[in-house]
N, C-alpha and C. Protein backbone atom coordinates (compact mmCIF):
# COMPACT_ATOMS: atom_id res chain seq x y z
N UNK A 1 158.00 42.03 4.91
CA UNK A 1 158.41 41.58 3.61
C UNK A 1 159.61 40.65 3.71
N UNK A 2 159.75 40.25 4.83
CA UNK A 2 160.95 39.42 5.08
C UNK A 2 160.87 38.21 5.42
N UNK A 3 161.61 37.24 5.80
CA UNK A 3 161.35 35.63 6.18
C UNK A 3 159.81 35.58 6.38
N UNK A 4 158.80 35.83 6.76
CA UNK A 4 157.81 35.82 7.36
C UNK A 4 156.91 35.56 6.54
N UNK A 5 156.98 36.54 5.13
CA UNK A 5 156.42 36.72 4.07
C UNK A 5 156.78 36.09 3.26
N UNK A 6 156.95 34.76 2.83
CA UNK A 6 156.75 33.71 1.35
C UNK A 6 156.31 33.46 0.82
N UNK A 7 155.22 33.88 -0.09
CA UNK A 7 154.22 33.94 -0.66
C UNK A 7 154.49 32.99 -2.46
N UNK A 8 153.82 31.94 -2.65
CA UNK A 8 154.20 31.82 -4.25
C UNK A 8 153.18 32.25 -5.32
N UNK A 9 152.40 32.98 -4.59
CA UNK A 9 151.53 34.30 -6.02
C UNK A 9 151.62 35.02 -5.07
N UNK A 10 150.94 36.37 -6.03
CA UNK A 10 150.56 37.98 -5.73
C UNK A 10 149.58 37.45 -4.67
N UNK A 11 148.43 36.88 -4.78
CA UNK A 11 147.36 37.00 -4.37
C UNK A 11 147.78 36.66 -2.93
N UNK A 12 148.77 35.49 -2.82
CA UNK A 12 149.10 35.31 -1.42
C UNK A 12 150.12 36.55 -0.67
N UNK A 13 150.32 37.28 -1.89
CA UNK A 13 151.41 38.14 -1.00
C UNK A 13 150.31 39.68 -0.56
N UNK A 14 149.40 39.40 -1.63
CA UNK A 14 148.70 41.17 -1.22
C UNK A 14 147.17 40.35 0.08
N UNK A 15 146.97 39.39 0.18
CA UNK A 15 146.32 38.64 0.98
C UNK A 15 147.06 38.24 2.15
N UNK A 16 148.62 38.22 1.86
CA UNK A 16 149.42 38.07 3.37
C UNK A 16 149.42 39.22 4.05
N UNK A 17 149.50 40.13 3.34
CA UNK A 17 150.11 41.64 4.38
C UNK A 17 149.22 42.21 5.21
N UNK A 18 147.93 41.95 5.51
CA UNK A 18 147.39 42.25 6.37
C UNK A 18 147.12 41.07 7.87
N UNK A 19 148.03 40.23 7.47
CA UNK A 19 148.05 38.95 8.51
C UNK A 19 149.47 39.61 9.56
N UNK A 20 150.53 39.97 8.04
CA UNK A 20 151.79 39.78 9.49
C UNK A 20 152.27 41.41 9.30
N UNK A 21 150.99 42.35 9.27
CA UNK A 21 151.60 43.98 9.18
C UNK A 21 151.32 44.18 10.79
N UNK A 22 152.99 44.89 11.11
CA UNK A 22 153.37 45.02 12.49
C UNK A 22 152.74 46.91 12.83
N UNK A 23 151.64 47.08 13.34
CA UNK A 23 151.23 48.32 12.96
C UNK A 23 151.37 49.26 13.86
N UNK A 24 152.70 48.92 15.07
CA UNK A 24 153.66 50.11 15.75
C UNK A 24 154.59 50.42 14.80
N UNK A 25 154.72 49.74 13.84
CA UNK A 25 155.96 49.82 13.37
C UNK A 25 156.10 50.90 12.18
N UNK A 26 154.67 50.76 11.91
CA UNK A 26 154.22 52.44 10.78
C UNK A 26 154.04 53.61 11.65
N UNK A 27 154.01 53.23 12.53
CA UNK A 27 154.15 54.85 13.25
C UNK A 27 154.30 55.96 12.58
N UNK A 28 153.56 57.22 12.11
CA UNK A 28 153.71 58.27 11.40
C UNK A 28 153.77 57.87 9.80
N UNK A 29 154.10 57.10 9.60
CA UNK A 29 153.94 56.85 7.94
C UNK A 29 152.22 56.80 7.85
N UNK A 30 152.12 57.87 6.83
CA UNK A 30 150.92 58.26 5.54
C UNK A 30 151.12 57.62 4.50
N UNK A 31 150.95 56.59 3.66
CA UNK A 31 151.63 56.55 2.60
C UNK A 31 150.89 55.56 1.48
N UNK A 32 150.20 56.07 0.41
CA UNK A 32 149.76 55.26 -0.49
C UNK A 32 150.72 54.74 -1.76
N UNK A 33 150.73 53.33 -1.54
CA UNK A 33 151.48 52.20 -2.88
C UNK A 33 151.01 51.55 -3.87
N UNK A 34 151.24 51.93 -5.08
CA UNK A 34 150.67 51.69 -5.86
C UNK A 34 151.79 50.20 -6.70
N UNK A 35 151.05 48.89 -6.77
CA UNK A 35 151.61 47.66 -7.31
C UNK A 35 151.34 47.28 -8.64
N UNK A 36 152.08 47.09 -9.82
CA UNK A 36 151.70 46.59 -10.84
C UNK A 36 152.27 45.31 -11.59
N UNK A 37 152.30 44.50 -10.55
CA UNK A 37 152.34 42.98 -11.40
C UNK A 37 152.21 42.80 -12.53
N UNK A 38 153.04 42.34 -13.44
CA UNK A 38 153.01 41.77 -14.92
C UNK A 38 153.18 40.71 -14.77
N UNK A 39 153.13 39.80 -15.54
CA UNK A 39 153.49 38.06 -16.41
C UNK A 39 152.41 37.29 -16.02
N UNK A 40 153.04 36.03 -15.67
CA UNK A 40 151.72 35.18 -15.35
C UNK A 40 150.16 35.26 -14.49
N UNK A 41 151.11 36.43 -13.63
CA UNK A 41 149.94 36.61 -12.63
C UNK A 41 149.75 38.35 -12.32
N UNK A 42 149.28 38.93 -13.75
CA UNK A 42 149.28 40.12 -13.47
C UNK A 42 147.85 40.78 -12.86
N UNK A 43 148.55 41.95 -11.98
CA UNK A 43 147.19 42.45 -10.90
C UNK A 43 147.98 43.99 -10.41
N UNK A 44 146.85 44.99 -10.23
CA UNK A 44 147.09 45.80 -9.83
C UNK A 44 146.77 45.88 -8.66
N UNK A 45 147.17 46.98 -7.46
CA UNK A 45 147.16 47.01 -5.82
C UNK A 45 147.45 48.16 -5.53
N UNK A 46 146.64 48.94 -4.95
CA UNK A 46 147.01 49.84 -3.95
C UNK A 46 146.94 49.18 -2.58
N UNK A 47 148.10 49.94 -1.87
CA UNK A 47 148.28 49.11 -0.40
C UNK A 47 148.58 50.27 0.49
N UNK A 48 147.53 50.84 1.12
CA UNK A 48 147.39 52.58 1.94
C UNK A 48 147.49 51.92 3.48
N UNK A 49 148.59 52.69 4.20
CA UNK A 49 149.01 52.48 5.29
C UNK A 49 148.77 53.78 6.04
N UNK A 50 148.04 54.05 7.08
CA UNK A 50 147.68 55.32 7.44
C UNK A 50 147.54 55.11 9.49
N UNK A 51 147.89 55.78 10.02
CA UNK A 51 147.14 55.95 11.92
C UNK A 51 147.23 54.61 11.85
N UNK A 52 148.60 53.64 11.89
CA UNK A 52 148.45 52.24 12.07
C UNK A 52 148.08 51.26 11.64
N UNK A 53 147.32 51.86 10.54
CA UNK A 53 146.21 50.75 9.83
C UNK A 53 146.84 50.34 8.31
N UNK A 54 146.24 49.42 7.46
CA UNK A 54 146.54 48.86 7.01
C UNK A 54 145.33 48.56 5.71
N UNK A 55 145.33 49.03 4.58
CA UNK A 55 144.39 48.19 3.32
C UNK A 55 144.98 48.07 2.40
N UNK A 56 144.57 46.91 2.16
CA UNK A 56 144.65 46.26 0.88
C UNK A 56 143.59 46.44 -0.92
N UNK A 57 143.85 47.20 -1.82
CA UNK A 57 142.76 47.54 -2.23
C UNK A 57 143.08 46.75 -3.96
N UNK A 58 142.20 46.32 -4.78
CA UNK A 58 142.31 45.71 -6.16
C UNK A 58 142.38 47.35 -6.62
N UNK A 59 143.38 47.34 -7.55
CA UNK A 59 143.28 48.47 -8.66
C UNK A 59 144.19 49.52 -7.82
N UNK A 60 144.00 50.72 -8.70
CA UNK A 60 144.95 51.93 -8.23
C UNK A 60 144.00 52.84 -7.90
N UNK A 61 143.92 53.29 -6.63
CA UNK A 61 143.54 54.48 -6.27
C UNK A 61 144.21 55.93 -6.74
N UNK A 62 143.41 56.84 -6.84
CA UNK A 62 144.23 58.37 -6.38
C UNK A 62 145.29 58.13 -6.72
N UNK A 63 145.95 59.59 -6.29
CA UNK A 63 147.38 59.40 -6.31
C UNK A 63 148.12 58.55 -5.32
N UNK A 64 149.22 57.81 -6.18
CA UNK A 64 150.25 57.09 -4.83
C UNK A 64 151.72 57.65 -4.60
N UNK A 65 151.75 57.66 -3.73
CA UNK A 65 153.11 58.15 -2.91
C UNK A 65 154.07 57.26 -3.72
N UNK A 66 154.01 55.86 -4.07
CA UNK A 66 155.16 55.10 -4.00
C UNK A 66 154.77 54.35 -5.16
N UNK A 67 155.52 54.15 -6.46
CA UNK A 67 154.79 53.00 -7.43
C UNK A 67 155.79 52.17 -7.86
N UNK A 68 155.45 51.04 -7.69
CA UNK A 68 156.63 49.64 -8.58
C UNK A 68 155.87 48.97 -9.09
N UNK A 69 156.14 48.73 -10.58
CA UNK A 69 156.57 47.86 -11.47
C UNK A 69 156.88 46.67 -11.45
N UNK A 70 156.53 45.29 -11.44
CA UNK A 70 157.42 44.40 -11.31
C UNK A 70 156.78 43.21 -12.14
N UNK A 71 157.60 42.00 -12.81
CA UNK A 71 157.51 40.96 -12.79
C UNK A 71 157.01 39.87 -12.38
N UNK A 72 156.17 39.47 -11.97
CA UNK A 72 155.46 38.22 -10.58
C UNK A 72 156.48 37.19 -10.03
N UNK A 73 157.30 36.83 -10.86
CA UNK A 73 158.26 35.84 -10.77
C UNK A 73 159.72 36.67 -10.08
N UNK A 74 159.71 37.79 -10.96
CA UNK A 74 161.01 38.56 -10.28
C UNK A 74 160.86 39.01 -8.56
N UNK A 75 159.36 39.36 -8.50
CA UNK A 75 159.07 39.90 -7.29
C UNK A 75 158.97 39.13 -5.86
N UNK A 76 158.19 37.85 -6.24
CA UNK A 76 158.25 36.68 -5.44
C UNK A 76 159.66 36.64 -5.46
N UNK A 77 160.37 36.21 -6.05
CA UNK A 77 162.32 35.46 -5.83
C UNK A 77 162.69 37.02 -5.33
N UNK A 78 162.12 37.79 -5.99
CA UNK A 78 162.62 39.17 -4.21
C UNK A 78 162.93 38.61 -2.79
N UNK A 79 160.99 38.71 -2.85
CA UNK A 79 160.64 38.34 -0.92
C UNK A 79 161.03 37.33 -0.47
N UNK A 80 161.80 35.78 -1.38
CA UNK A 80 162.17 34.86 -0.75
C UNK A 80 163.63 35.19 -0.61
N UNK A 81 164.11 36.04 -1.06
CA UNK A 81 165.68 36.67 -0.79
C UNK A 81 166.21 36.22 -1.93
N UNK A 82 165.78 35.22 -2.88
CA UNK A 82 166.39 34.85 -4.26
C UNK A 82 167.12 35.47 -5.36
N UNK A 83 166.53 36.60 -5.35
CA UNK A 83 166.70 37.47 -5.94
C UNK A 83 167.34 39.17 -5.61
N UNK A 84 167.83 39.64 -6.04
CA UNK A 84 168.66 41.25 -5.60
C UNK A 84 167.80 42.15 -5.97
N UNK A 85 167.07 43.28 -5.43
CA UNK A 85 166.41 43.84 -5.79
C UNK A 85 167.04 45.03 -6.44
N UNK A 86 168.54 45.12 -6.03
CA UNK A 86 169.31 46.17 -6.86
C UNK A 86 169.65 45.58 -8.27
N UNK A 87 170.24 44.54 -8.28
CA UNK A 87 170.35 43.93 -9.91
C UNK A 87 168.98 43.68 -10.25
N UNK A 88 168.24 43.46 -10.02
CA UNK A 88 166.29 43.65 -10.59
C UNK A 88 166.21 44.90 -11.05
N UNK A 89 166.19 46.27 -10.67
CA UNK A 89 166.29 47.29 -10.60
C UNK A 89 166.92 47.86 -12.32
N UNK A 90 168.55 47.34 -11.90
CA UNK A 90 169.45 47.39 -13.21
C UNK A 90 168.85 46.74 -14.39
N UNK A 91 168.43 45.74 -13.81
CA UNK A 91 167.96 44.31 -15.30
C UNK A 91 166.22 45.42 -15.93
N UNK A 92 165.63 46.39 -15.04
CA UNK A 92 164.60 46.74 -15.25
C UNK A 92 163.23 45.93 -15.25
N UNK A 93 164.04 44.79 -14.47
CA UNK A 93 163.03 43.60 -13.90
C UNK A 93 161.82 43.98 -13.22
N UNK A 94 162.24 45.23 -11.81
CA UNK A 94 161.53 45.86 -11.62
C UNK A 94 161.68 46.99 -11.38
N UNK A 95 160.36 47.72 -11.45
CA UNK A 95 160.86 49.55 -11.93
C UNK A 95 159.75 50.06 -10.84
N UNK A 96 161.08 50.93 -9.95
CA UNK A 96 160.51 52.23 -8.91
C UNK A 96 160.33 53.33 -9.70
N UNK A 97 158.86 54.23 -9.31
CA UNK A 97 159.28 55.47 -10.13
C UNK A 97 158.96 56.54 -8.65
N UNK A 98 159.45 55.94 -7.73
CA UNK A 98 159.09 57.30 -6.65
C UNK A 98 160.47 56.39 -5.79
N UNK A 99 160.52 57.43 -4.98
CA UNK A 99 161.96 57.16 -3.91
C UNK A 99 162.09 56.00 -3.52
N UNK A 100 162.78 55.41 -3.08
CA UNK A 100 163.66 53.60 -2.74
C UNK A 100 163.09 53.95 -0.98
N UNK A 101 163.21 55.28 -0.91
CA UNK A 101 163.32 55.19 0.70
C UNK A 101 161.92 54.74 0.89
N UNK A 102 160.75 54.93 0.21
CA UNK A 102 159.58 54.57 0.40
C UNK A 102 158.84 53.57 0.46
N UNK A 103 159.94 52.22 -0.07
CA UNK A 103 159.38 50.95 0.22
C UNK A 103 160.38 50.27 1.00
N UNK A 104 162.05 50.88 1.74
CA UNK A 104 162.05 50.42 2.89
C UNK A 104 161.10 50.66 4.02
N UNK A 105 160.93 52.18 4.21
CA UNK A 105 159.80 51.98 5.21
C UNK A 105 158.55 51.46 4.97
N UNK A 106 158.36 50.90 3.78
CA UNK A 106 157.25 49.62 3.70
C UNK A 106 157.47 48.45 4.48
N UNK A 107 158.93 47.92 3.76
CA UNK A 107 159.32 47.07 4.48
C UNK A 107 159.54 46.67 5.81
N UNK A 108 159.73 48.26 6.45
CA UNK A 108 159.41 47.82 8.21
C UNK A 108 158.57 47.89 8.72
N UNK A 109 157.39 47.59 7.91
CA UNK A 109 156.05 47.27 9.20
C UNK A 109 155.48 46.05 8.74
N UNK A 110 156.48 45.41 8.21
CA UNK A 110 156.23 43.47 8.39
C UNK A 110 157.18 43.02 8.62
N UNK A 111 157.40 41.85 9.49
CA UNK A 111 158.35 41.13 10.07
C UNK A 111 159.75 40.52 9.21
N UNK A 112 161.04 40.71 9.48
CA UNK A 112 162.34 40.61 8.74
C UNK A 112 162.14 39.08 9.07
C-alpha cells in the first residue's frame, strides 16, 4: 500500500493488489477485509488473505475481520501519501469499524 501502489481508481487499486502482494510477508495472517468505496467511484471488495495467498473478490463476503469505509478520492490521496489517514479518520472521511492494527498488517504484505 505504499510507493508501489498508485493507483487513480478503486479498480486499479483492488486490480493492483494482487500484482505487488508480497506473500512471505502475510505469514500467519487469516484475515478477511471488507472495502466500501463511496463517491464517484463507488464499489464494494472483499480482499481474503489466507496460507500466503491472496483474493480479490466484487461484493462482501461472510463475515470480515476488518471493515473500512472510505471516500474514493480520500482513499486514493491516502495511498499516494497525500493525505493523513489519522485526520481522515477524525474528518470521518474514512471510517474503521474493526481494529487499526488490522490494516497495518494489511499494509505489510505490499511493498512501502
Amino acid at each position: 500500500m505504499g510507493n508501489s501502489l498508485r493507483p487513480r481508481s478503486i479498480r486499479q487499486f483492488l486490480d493492483g493488489l494482487p500484482l505487488v502482494f508480497q506473500r512471505n510477508k502475510s505469514k500467519g495472517l487469516a484475515a478477511t477485509y471488507h472495502f466500501t468505496f463511496t463517491g464517484k467511484e463507488s464499489r464494494k471488495a472483499a480482499v481474503i488473505i489466507c496460507n500466503k495467498s491472496l483474493q480479490v473478490l466484487d461484493g462482501h463476503m461472510w463475515m470480515a475481520d476488518f471493515r473500512l469505509i472510505a471516500d474514493r478520492q480520500t482513499w486514493l490521496g491516502f495511498l499516494a501519501k497525500e493525505r493523513n489517514l489519522f485526520w481522515a479518520i477524525l474528518r470521518c472521511e474514512i471510517r474503521i469499524k474493526d481494529p487499526i492494527k488490522l490494516l497495518k498488517v494489511f499494509a505489510r504484505c505490499f511493498p512501502t
